[in-house]
N, C-alpha and C. Protein backbone atom coordinates (compact mmCIF):
# COMPACT_ATOMS: atom_id res chain seq x y z
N UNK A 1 82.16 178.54 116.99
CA UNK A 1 82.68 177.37 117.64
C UNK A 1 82.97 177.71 119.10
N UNK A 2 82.58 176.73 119.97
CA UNK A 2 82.49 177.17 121.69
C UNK A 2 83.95 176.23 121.93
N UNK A 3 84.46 176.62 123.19
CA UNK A 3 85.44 175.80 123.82
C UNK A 3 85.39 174.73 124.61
N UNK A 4 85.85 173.70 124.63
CA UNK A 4 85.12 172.21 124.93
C UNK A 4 85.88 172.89 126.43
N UNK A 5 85.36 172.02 127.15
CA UNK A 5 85.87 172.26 128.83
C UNK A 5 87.28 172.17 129.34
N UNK A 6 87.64 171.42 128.50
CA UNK A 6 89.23 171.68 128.93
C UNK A 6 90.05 171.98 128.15
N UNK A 7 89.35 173.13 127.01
CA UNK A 7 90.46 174.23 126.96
C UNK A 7 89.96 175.25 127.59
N UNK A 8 88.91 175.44 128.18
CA UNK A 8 87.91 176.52 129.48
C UNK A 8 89.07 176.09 130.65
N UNK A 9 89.10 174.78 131.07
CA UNK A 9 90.12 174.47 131.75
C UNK A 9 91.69 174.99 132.06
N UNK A 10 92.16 174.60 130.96
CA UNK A 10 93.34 174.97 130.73
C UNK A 10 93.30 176.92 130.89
N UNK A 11 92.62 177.68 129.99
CA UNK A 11 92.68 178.92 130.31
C UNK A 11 92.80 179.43 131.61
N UNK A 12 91.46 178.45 132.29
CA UNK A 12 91.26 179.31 133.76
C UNK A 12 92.80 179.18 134.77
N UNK A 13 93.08 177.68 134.58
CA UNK A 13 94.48 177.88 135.33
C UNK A 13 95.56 177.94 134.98
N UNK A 14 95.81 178.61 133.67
CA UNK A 14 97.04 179.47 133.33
C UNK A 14 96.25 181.03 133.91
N UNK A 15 95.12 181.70 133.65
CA UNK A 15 94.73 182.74 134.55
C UNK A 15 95.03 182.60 136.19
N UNK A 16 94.66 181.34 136.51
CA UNK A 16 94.54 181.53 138.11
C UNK A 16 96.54 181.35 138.29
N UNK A 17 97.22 180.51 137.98
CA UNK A 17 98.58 180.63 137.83
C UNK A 17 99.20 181.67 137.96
N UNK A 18 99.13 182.79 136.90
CA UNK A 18 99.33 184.20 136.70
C UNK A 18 99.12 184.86 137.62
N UNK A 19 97.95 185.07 138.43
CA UNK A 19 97.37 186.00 139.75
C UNK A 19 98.20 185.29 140.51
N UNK A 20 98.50 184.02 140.51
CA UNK A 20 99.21 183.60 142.56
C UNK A 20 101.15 183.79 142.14
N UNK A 21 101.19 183.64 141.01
CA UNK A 21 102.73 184.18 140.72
C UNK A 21 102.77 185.65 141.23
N UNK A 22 101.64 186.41 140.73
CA UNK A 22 101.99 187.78 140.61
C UNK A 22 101.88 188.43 142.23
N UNK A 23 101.06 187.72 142.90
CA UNK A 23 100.48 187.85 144.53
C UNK A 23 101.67 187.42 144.87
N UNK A 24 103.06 186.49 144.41
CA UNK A 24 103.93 186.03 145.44
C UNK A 24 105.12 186.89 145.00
N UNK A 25 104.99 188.20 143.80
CA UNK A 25 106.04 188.87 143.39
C UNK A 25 107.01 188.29 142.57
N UNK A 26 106.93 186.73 141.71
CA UNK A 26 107.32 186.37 141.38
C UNK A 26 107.07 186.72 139.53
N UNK A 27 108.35 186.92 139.05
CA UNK A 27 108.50 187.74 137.60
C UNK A 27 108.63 186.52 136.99
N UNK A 28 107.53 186.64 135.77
CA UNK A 28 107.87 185.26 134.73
C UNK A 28 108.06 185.46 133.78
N UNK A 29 108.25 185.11 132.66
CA UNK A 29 108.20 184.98 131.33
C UNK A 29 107.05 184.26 130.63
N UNK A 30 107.12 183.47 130.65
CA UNK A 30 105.67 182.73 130.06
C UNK A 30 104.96 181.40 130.64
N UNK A 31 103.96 181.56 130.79
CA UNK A 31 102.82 180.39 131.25
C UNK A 31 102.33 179.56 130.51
N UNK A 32 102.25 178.54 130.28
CA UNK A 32 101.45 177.91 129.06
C UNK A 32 100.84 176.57 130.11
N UNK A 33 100.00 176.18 129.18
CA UNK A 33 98.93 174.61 129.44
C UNK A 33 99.41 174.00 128.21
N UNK A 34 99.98 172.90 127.84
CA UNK A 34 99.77 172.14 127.19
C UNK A 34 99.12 170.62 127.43
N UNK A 35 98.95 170.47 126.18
CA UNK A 35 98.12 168.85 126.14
C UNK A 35 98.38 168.22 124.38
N UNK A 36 98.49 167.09 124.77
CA UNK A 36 98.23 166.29 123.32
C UNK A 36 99.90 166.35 122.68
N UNK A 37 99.79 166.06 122.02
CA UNK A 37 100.83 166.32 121.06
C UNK A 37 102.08 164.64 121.40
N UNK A 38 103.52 165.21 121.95
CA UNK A 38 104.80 164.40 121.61
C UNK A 38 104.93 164.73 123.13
N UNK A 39 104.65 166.23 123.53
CA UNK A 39 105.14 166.54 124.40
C UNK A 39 104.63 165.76 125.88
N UNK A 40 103.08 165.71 125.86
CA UNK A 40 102.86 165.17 126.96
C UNK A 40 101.69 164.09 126.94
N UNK A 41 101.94 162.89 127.89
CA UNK A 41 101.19 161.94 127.67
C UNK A 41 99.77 161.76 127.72
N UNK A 42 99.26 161.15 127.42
CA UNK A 42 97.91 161.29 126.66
C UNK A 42 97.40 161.44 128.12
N UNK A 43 95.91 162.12 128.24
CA UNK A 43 94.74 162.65 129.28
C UNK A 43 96.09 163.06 130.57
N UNK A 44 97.15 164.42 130.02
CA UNK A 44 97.85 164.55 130.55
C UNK A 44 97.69 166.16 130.33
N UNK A 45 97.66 167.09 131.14
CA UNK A 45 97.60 168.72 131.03
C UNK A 45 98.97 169.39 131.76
N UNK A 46 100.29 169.34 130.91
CA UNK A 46 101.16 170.00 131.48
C UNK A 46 101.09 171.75 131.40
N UNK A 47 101.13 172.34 132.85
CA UNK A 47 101.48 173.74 133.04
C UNK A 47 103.07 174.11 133.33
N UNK A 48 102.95 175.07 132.39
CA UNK A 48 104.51 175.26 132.13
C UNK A 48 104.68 176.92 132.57
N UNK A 49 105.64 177.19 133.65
CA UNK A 49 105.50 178.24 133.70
C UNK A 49 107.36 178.66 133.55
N UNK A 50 107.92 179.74 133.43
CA UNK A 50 109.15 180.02 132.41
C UNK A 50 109.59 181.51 133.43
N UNK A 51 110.72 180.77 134.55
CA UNK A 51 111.27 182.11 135.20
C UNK A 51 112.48 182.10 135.37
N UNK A 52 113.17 183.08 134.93
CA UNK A 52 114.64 183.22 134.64
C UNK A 52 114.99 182.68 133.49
N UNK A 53 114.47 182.11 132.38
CA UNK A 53 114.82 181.03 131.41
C UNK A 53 115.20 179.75 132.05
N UNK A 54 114.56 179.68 133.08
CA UNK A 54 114.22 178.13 133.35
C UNK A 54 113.09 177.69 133.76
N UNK A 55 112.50 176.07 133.04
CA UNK A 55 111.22 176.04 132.85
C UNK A 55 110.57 175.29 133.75
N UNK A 56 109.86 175.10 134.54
CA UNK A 56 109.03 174.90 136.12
C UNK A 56 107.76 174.38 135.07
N UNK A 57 107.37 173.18 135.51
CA UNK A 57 106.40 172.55 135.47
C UNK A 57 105.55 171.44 136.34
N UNK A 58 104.22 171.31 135.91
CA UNK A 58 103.68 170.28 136.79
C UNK A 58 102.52 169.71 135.57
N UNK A 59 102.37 168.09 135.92
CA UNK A 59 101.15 167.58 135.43
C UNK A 59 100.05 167.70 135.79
N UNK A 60 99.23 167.61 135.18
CA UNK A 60 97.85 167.88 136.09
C UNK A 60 96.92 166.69 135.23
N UNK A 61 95.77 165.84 135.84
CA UNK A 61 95.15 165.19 134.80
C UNK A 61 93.99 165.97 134.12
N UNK A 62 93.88 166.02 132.91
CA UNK A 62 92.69 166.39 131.70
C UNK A 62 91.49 166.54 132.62
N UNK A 63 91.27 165.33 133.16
CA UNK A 63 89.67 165.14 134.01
C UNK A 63 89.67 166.37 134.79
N UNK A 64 90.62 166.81 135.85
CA UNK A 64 90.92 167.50 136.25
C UNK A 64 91.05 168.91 136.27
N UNK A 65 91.52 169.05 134.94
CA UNK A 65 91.64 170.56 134.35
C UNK A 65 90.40 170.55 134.24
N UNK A 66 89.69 169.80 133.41
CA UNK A 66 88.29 170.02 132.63
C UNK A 66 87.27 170.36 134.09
N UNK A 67 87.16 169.76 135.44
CA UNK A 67 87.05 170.37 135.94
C UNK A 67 87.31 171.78 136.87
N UNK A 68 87.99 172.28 136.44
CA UNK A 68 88.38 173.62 136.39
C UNK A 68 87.87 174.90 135.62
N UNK A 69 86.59 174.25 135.18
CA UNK A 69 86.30 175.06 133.91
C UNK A 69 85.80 176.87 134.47
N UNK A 70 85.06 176.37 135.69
CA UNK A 70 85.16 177.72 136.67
C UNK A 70 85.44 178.33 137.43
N UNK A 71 86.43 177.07 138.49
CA UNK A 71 87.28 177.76 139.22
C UNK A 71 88.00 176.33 139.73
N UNK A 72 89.39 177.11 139.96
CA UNK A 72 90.53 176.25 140.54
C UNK A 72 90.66 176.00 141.63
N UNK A 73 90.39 174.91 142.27
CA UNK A 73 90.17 174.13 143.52
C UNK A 73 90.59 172.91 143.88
N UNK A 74 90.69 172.42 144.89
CA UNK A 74 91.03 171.01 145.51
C UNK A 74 92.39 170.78 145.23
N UNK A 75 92.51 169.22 144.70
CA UNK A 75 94.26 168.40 144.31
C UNK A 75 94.81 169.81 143.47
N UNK A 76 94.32 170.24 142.19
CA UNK A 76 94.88 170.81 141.15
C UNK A 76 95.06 172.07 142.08
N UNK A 77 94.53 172.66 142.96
CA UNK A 77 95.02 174.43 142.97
C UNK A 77 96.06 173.76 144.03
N UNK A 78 96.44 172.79 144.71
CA UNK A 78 97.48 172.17 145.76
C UNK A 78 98.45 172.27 144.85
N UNK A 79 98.34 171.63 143.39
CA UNK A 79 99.27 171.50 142.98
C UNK A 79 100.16 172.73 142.28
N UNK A 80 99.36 173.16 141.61
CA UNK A 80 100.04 174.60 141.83
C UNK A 80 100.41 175.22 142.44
N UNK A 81 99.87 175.50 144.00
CA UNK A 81 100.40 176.03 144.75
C UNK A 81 101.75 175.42 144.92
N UNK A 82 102.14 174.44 145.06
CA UNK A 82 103.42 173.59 144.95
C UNK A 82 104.61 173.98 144.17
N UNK A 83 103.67 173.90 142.97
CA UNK A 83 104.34 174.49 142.03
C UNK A 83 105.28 176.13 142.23
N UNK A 84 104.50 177.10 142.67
CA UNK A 84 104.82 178.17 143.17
C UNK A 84 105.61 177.99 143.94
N UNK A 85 105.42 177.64 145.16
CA UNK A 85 106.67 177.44 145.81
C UNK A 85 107.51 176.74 145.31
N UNK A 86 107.60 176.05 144.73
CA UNK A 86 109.16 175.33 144.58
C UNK A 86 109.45 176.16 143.64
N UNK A 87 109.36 177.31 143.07
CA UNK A 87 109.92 178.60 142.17
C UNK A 87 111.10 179.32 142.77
């Protein structure tokens, strides 16, 4: 079974996440992508990243992630970067 594109998605920018935390010296606990579920609204890709035991997040749209499948660019790597800083 292969990985549909946006969980290729989701991987690459919890990977690319990880490298610009770790480039800004910033210590985390855990990274996650979620999607689907209770937690977040539908064609909705929340990144959750977990420092100090407090939890930092941003939305990102599905379409979006899914384009991400090879590399993190444009609105979405802005938004992370955002994300980072406001850490």
């Amino acid at each position: 079974m292969s990985l549909t594109a946006l969980e290729k998605g989701k991987l690459k920018i919890a990977a690319h996440a990880r490298e610009e935390l770790e480039r800004a010296g910033i210590l985390f606990e855990s990274i996650q992508c979620k999607s689907g579920g209770a937690i977040t609204p539908p064609d909705i890709v929340r990144l959750v990243v977990t420092v100090d035991g407090a939890l930092n997040y941003v939305d990102l749209q599905a379409q979006d992630v899914e384009d991400c499948e090879h590399i993190v660019a444009g609105e979405t790597w802005r938004k992370i970067a955002a994300l980072i800083d406001g850490i």
